[in-house]
Protein backbone atom coordinates (compact mmCIF):
# COMPACT_ATOMS: atom_id res chain seq x y z
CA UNK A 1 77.76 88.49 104.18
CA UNK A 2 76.83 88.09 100.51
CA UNK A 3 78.99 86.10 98.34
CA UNK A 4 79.42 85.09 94.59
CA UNK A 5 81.61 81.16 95.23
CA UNK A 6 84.05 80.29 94.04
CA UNK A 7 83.92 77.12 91.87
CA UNK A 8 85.65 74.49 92.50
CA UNK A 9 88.05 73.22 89.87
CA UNK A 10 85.66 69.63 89.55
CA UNK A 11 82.44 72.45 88.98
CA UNK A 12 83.94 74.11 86.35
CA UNK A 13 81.94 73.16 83.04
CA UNK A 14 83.19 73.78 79.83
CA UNK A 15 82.16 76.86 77.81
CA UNK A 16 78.83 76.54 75.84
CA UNK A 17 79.94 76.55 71.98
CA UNK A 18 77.49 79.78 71.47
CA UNK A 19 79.69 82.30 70.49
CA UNK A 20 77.70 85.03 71.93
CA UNK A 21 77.85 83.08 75.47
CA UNK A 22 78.16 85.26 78.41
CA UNK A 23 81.51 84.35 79.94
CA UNK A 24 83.81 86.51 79.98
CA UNK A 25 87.82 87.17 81.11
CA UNK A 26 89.76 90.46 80.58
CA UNK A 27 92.56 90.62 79.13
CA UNK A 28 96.40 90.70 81.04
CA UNK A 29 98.26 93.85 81.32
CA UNK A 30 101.79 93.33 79.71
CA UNK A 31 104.31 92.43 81.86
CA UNK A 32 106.53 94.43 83.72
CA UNK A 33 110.33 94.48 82.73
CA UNK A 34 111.07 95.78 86.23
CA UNK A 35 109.05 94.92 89.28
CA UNK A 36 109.40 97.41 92.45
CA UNK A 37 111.44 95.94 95.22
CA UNK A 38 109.15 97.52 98.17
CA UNK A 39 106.02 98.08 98.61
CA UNK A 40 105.14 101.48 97.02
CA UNK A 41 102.30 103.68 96.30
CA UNK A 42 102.15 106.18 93.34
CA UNK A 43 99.27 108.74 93.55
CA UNK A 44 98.54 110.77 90.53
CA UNK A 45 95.77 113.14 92.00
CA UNK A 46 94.69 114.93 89.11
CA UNK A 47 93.78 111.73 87.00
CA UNK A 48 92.30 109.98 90.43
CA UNK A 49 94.58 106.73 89.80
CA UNK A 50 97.04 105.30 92.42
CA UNK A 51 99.34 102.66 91.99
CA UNK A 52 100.08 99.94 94.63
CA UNK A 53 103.31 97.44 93.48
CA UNK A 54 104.72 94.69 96.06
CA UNK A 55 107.58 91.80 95.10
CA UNK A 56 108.90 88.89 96.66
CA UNK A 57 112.58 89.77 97.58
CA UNK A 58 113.60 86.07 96.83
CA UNK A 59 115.51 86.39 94.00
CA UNK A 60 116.26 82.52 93.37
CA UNK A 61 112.43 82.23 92.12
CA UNK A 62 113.34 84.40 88.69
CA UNK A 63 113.04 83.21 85.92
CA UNK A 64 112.76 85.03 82.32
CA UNK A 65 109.50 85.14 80.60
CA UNK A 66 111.95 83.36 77.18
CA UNK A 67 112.51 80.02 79.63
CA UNK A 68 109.15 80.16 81.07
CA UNK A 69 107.29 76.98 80.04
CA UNK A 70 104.20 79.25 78.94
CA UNK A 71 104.08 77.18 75.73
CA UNK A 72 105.01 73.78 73.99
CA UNK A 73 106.02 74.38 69.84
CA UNK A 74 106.56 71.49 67.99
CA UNK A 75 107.56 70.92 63.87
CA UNK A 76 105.05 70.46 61.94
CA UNK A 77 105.41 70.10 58.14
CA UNK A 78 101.60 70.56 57.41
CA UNK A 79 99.22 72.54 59.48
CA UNK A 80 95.66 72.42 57.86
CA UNK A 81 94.07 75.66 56.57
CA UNK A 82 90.75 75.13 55.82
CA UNK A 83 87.55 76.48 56.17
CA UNK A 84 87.00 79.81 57.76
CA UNK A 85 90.48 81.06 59.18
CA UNK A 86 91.77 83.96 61.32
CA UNK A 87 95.00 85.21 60.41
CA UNK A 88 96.75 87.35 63.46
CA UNK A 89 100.12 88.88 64.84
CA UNK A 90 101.26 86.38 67.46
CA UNK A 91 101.96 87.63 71.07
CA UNK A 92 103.06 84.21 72.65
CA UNK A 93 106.84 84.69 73.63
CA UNK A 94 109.44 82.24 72.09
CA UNK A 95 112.70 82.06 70.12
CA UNK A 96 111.55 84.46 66.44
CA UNK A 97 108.02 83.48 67.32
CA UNK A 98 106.79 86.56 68.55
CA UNK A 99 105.15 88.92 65.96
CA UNK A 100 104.96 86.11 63.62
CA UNK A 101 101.62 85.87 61.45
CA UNK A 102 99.96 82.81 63.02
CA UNK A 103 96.89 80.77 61.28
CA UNK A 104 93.76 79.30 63.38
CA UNK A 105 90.48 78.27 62.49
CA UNK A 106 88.01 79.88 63.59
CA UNK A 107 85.87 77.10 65.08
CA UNK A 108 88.82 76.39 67.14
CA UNK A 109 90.82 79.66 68.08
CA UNK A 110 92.03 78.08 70.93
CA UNK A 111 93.38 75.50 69.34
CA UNK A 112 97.40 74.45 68.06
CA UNK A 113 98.52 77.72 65.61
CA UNK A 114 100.21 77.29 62.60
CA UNK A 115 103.14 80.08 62.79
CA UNK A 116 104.05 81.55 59.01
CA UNK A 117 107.50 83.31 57.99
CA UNK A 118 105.95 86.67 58.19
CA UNK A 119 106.62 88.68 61.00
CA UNK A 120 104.13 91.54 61.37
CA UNK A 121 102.87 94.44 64.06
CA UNK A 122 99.78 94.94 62.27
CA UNK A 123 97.85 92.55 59.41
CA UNK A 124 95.09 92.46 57.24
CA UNK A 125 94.00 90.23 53.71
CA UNK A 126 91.66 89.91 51.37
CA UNK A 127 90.87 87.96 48.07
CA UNK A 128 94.31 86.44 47.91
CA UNK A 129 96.52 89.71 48.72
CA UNK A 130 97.50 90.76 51.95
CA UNK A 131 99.35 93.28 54.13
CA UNK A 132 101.72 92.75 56.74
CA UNK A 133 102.91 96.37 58.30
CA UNK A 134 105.84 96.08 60.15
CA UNK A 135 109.15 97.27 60.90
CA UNK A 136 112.99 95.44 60.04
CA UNK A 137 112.50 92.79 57.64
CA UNK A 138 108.91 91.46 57.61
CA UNK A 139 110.67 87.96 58.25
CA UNK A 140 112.92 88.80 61.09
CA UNK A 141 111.77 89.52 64.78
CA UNK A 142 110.76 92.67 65.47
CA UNK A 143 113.23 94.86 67.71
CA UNK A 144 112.46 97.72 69.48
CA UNK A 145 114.06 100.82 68.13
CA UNK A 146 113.75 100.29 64.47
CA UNK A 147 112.05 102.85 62.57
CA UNK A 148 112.27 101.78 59.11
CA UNK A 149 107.93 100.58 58.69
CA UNK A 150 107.75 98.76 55.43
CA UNK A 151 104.31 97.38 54.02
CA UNK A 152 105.10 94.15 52.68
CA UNK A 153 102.53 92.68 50.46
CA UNK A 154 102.22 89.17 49.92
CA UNK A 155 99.46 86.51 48.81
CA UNK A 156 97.51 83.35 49.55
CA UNK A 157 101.43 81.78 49.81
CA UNK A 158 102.38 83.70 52.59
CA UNK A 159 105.33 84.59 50.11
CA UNK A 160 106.01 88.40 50.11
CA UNK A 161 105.22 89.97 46.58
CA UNK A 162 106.54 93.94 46.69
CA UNK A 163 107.69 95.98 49.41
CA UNK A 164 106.58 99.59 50.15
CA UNK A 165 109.06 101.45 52.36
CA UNK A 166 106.98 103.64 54.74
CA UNK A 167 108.31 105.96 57.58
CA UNK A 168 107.05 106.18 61.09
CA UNK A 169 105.65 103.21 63.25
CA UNK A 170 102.65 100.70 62.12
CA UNK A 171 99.49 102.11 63.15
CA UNK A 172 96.59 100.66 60.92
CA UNK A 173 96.09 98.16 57.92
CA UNK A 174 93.53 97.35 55.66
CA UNK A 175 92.92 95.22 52.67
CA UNK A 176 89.47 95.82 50.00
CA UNK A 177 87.04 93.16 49.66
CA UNK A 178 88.27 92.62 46.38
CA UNK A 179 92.57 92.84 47.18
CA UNK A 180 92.94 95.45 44.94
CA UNK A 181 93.93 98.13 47.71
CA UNK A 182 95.58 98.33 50.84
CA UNK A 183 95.74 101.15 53.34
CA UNK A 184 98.19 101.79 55.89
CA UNK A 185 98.85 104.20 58.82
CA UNK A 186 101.60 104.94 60.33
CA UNK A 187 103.06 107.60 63.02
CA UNK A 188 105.28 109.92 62.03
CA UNK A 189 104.91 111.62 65.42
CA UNK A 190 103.95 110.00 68.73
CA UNK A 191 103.44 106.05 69.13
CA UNK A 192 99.57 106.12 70.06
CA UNK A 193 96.41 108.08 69.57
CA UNK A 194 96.58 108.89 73.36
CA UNK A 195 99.46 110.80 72.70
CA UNK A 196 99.59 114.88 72.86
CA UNK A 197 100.80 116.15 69.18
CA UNK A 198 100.65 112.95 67.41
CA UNK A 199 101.19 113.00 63.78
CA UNK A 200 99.73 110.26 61.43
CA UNK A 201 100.14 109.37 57.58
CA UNK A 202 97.31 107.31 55.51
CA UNK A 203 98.95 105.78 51.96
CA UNK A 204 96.61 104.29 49.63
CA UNK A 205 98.36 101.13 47.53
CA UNK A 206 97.57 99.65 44.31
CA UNK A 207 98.25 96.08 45.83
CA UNK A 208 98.70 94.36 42.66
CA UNK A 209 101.43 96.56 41.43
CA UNK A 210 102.89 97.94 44.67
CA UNK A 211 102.20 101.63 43.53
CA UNK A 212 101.49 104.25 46.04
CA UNK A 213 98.47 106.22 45.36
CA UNK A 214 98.83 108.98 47.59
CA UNK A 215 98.11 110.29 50.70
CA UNK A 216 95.09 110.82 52.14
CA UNK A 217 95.76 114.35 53.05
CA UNK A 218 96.47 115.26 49.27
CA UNK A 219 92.48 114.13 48.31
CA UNK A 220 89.93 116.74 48.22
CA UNK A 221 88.19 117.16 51.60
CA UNK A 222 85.01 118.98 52.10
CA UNK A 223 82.39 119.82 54.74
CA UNK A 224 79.02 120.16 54.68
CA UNK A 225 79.41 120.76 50.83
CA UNK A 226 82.15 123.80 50.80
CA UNK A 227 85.83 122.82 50.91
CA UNK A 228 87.53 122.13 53.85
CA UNK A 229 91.36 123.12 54.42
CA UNK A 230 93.29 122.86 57.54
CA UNK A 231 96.99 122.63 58.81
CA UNK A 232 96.71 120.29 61.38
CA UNK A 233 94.85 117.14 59.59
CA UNK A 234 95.40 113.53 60.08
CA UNK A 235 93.67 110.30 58.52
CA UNK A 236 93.52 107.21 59.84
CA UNK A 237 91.60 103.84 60.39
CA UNK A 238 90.82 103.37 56.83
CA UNK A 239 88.25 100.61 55.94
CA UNK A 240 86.65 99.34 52.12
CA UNK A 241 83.50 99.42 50.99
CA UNK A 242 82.41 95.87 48.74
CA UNK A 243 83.86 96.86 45.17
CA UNK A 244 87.06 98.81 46.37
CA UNK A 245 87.20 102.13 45.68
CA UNK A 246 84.52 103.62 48.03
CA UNK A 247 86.20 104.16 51.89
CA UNK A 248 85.59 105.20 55.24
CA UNK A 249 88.34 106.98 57.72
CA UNK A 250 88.80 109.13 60.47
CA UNK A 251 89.51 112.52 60.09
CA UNK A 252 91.38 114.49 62.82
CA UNK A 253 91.50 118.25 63.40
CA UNK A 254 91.22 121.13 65.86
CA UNK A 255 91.05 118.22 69.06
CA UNK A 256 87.94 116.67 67.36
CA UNK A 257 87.39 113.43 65.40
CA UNK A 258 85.07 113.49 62.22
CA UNK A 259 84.21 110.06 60.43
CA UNK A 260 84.57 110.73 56.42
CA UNK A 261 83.67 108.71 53.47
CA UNK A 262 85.85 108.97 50.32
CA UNK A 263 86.57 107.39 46.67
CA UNK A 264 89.84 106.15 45.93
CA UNK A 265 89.43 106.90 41.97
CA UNK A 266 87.93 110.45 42.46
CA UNK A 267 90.40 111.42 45.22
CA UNK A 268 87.61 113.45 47.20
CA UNK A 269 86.30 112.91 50.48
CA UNK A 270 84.18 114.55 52.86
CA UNK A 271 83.06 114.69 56.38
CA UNK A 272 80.16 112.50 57.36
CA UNK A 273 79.69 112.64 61.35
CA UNK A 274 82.11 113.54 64.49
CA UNK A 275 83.63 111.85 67.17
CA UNK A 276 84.22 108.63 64.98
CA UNK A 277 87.59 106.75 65.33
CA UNK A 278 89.03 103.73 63.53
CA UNK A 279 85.65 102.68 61.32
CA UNK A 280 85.12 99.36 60.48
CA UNK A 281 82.65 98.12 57.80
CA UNK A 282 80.36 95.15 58.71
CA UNK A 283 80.50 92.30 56.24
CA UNK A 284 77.00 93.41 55.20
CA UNK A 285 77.79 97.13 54.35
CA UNK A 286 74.78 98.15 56.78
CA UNK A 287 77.24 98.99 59.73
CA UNK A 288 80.58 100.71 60.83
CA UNK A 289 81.71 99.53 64.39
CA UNK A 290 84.22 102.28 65.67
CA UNK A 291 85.56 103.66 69.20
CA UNK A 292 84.20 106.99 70.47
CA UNK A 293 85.90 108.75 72.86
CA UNK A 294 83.24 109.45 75.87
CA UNK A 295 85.99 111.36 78.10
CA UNK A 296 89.61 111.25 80.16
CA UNK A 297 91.06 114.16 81.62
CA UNK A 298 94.76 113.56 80.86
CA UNK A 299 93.88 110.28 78.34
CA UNK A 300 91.24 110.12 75.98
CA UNK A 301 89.10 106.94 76.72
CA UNK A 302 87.09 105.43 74.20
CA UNK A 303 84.29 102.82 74.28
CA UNK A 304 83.50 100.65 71.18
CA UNK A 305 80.42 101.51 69.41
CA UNK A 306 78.00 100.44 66.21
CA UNK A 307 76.78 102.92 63.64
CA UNK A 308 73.75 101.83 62.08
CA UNK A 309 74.20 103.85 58.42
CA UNK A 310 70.28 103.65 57.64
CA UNK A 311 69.26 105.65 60.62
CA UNK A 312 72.77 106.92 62.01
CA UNK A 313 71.61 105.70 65.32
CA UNK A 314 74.84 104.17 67.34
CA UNK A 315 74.87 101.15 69.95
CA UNK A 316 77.20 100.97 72.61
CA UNK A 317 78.86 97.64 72.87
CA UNK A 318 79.23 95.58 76.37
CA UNK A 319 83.65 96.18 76.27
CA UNK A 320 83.71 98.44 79.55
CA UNK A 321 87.42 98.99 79.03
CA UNK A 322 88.51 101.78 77.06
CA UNK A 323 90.97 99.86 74.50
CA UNK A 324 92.70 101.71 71.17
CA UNK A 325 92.02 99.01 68.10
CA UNK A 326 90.06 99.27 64.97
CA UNK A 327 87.45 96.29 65.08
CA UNK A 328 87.29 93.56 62.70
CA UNK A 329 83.94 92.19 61.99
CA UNK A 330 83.66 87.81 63.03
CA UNK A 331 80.51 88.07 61.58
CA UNK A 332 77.32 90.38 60.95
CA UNK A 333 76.73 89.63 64.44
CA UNK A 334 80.06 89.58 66.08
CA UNK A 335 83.39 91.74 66.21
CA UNK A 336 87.02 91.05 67.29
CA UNK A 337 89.14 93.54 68.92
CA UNK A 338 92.54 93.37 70.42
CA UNK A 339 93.60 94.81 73.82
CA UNK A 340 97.88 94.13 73.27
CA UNK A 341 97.43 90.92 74.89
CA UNK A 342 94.36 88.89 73.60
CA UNK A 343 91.86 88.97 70.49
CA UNK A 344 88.46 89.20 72.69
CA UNK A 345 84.81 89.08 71.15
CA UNK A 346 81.77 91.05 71.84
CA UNK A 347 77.97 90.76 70.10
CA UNK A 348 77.51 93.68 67.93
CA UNK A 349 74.31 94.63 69.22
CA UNK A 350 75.43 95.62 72.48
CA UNK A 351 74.22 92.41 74.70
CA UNK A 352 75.96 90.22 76.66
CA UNK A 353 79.56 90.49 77.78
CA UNK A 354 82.68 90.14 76.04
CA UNK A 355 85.03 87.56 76.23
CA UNK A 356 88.42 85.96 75.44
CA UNK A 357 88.32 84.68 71.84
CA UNK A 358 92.37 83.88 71.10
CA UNK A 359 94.99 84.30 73.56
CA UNK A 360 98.37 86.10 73.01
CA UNK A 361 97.45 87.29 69.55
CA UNK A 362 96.66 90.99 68.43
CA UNK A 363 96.00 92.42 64.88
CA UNK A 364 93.09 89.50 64.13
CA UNK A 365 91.79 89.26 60.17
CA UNK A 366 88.83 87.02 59.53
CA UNK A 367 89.10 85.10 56.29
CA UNK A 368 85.88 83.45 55.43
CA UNK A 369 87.23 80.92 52.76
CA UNK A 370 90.06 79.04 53.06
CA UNK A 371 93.25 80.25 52.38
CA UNK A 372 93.44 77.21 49.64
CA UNK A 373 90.81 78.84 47.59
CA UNK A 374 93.04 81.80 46.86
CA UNK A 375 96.15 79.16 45.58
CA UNK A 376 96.73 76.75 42.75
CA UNK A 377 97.28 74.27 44.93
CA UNK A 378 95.58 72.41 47.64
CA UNK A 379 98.42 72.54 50.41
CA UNK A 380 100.40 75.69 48.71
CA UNK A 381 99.01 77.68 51.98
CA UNK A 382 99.44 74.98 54.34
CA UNK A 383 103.29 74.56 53.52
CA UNK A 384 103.90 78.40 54.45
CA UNK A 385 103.38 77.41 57.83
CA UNK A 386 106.84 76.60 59.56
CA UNK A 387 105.73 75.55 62.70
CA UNK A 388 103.03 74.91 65.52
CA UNK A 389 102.66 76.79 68.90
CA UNK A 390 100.52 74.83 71.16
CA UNK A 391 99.52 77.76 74.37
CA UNK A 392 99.17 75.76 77.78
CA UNK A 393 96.60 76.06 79.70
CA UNK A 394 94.99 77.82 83.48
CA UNK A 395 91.36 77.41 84.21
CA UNK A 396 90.85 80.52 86.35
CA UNK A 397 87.98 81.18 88.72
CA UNK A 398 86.77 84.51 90.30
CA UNK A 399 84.65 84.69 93.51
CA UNK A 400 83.43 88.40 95.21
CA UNK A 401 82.53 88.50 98.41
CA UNK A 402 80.55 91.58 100.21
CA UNK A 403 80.32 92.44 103.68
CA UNK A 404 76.44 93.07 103.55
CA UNK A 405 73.51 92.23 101.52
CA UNK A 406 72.09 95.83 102.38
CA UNK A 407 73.16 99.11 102.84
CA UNK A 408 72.02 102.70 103.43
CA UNK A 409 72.81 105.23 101.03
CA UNK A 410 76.76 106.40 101.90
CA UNK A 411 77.17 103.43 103.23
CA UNK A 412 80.54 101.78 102.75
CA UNK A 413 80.42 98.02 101.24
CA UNK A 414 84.02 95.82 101.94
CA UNK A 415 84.63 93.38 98.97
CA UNK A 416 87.01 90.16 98.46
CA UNK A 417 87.64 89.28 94.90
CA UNK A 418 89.22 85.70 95.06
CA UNK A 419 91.00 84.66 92.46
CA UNK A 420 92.15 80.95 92.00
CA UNK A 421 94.06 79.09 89.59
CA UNK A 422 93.11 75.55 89.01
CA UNK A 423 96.14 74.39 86.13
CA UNK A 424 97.08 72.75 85.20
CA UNK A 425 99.79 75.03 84.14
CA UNK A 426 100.77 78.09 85.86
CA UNK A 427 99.32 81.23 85.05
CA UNK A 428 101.15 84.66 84.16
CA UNK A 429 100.24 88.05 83.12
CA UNK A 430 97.39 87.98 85.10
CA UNK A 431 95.01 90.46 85.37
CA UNK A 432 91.74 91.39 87.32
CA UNK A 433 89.22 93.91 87.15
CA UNK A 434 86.73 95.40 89.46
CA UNK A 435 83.69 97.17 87.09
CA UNK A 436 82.25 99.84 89.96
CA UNK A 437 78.54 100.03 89.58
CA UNK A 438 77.10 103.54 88.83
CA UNK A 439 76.65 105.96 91.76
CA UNK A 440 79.41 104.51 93.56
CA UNK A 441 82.85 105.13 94.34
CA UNK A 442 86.32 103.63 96.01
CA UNK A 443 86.85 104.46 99.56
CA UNK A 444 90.62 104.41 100.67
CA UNK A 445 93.43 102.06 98.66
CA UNK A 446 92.74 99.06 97.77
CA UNK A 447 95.16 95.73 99.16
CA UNK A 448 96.27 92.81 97.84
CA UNK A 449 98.09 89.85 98.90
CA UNK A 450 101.23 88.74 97.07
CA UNK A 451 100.63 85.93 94.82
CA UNK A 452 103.79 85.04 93.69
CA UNK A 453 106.22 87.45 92.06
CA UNK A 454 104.72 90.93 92.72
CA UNK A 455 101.39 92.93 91.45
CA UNK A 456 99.94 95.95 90.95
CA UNK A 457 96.41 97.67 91.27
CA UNK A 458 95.59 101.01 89.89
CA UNK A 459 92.24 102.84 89.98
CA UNK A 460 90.53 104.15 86.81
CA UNK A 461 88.51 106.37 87.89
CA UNK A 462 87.29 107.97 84.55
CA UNK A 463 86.90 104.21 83.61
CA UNK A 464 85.26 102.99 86.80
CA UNK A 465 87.05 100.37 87.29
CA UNK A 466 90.03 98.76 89.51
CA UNK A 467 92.56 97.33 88.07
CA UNK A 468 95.30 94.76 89.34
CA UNK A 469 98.00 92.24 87.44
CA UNK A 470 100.48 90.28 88.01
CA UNK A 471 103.00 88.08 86.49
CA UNK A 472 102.65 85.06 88.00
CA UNK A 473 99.73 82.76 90.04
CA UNK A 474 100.79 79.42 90.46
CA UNK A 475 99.26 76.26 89.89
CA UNK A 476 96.79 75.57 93.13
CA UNK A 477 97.51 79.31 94.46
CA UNK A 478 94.79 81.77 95.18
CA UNK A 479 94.92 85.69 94.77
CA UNK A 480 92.78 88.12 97.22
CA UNK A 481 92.56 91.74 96.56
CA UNK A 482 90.22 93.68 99.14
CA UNK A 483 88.70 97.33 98.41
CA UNK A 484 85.85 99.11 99.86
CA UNK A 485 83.00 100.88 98.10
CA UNK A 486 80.75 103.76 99.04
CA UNK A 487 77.25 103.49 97.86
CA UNK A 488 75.91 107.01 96.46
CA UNK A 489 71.95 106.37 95.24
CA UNK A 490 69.41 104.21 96.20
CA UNK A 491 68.98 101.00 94.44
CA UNK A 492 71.36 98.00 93.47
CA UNK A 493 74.80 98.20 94.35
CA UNK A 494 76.35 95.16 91.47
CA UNK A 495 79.86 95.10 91.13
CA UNK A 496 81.69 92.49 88.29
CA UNK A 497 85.12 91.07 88.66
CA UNK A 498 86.58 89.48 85.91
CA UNK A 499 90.18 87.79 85.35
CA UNK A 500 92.42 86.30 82.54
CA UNK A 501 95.95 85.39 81.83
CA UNK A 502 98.21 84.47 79.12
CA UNK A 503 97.74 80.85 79.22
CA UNK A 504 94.07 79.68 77.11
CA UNK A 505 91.45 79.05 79.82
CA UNK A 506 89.71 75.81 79.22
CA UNK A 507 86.60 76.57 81.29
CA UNK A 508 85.87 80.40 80.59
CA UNK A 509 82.26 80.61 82.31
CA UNK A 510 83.53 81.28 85.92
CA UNK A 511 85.99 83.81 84.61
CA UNK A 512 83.35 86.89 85.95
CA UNK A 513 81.44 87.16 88.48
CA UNK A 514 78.92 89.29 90.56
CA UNK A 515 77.38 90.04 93.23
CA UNK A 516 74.69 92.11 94.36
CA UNK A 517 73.90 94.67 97.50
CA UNK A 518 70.48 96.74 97.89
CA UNK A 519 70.88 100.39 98.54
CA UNK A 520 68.24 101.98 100.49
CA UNK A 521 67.35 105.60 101.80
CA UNK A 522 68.70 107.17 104.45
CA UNK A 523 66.62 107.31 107.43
């Protein structure tokens, strides 16, 4: 038998500070609002996924997710902004909290967030002026339902300057280098990209005067030099060239995806390259990181890549998952993405593996200077923040183990992905996934024993992957899901498994693992 241990919780060493290090953790699936009271299996046979959902029948063990101790917030009257910040939409759960534009530095994401007034689905800011797209109030909590998206633009302060009453639901946002233009995307039809017949709307706004300069789909659009007129086109995933007025987007029509490049003050754009979704400009100007969709037979699914724009050569990054977010750049060398649960970070240049950056948080914006720099005075941005949200933590720890070290092509491979949690706190929204190697494929359904409250594992086939969650692993309790794999070409046969939660992970390196099984010909 060939194993990958499982550290023990006195092994695990903290993560190097490198931010390109190789650990990694995926993110949690959101939690289900209704767990299945029997075991049950959902095949969908045309999209190769099953579904496999068990629950503890005790019913004295529930607790909601609002009295769950998943977090500790205390008052704070001053929570230092300085230096290099990340603004983002907070996911942590909590009375008004969620949705709420938290503050972090950036050399400690991890770290206590300072929570601001604004409440926001989607967020982006630049040279003192930002965006916070949202629907209800832009200072109230966020309630399902609500249609009314507004794009509330406010500065340095945090104090909302002008409101622009959009329709639809908050899509995209994006701020120029130099704050004098925002962009925003909403659905007027369908909530996701994914969606069949979804229906989006790009407005341009003068930020400094809250004056809507039109809609993408009124500018002048050609192709390959001749104009270019259709009934079915969408923008979206707008993002600023240095100096403002030059753009990038993504143009939809006739099923296919084009990236464009346009000019705010000449109102033209035109068609650059296809199959290029939500564009976003390095901090150099030399690169666009964007998603490409790469297949899906009922979904699309989409892999982050990099488009170099001296040689229009692209890089695929390391994210395996196929996640729907327009990247923001940490660096020249490093992007953010979010994934609904977690901001997670990935080199640029395609090495290495990605890996948890902040927890609970979506909708990251990187501000380089401090906040400060944009006000008049020193603590102007520091007093926006009302309070501080502390995230507990749940140093997790994956182990595979295979049933062989070898194996003759169509051979069949049984693996054990362990999964423990060490604490100190318990862990929710738990998630693991099992990256199938190439050549290979899932032989019968996959089990699991119950780890607390109930999971769920699906197979992606079009993602190869496996994919299981669950809402809660308790302090000291272990997870085992078992699966068997049939080896289809001769070589190595190296499966990953990687797992995260909701809580912050002190000790991120034995988050993934591997382990490895030689395939050899038939005799």
């Amino acid at each position: 038998m060939t194993s990958s241990r499982l550290p023990d919780a006195h092994e695990s060493q903290p993560p190097a500070p490198d931010p390109g290090s190789e650990g990694v953790g995926l993110a949690s699936m959101r939690s289900r609002v209704v767990l299945f009271a029997v075991l049950s299996i959902v095949c969908v046979v045309a999209a190769g996924t099953y579904v496999v959902r068990a629950v503890l029948r005790d019913g004295s063990s529930t607790r909601s997710r609002a009295d769950r101790p998943t977090a500790d917030q205390v008052s704070a009257s001053l929570v230092p902004i300085a230096g290099p910040t990340l603004l983002f939409s907070n996911l942590a759960p909590g009375t008004n909290d969620r949705n709420r534009v938290a503050v972090v530095s950036i050399a400690s994401p991890e770290g206590p967030r300072g929570l601001t007034r604004l409440a926001c689905e989607r967020i982006h800011f630049s040279a003192g002026r930002g965006v916070c797209l949202g629907e209800g109030g832009g200072t109230a909590t966020l309630e399902d339902g609500v249609i009314s998206t507004h794009a509330y633009v406010f500065g340095a302060d945090f104090q909302i300057t002008h409101d622009v009453p959009l329709g639809g639901f908050p899509s995209r946002v994006r701020v120029s280098p130099d704050g004098r233009y925002g962009a925003v995307t909403v659905f007027v039809a369908g909530h996701s990209y994914a969606d069949a017949g979804y229906s989006t709307e790009t407005t341009l706004i003068d930020l400094e005067h809250a004056a809507k300069l039109g809609n993408l789909e009124k500018f002048a659009l050609s192709r390959d030099g001749k104009r270019f007129q259709a009934i079915d086109v969408n923008f979206w995933g707008v993002t600023f060239a240095p100096g403002g007025d030059r753009f990038y987007a993504t143009l939809g029509t006739g099923g296919r995806t084009f990236l464009v490049e346009g000019s705010v003050g000449a109102r033209q754009i035109r068609v650059v390259r296809e199959n290029v979704e939500c564009p976003s400009l390095s901090p150099d100007g030399k690169r666009l990181a964007f998603k490409k969709r790469v297949g899906g037979m009922l979904r699309p699914v989409w892999r982050f890549h990099v488009l170099d724009l001296s040689t229009m050569s692209e890089t695929p990054l390391s994210e395996p998952r196929s996640i729907d977010d327009q990247i923001e750049w940490l660096d020249d060398e490093q992007v953010l993405y979010g994934d609904d649960s977690a901001v997670w970070v990935a080199a640029a240049d395609g090495t290495g593996q990605p890996r948890k950056f902040v927890s609970q948080a979506t909708s990251p914006t990187v501000l380089r200077r401090a906040l400060s720099a944009d006000v008049a005075a020193e603590n102007a941005a520091s007093a926006a923040v009302e309070n501080r949200l502390t995230l507990g933590e749940a140093d997790l720890a994956v182990a595979i183990d295979a049933s062989a070290s070898d194996v003759q092509v169509g051979g069949v491979v049984s693996y054990r992905v362990t999964v423990a949690n060490h604490g100190p706190a318990d862990a929710t929204d738990l998630r693991v996934d099992f990256f199938l190697p190439p050549d290979s494929t899932v032989v019968g359904t996959p089990t699991a024993t119950n780890p607390a409250r109930g999971y769920g594992c699906a197979l992606l086939a079009d993602q190869s992957r496996v994919s299981c969650d669950t809402v809660l692993l308790p302090n000291g309790g272990t997870w085992t899901i078992s699966l068997n794999v049939r080896a289809g070409a001769v070589g190595t046969l190296s499966p990953r498994a990687a797992v995260s939660g909701a809580e912050r992970d002190p000790y991120s390196n034995n988050d993934t693992t591997a382990v490895r099984t030689t395939v050899y010909a038939a005799r």
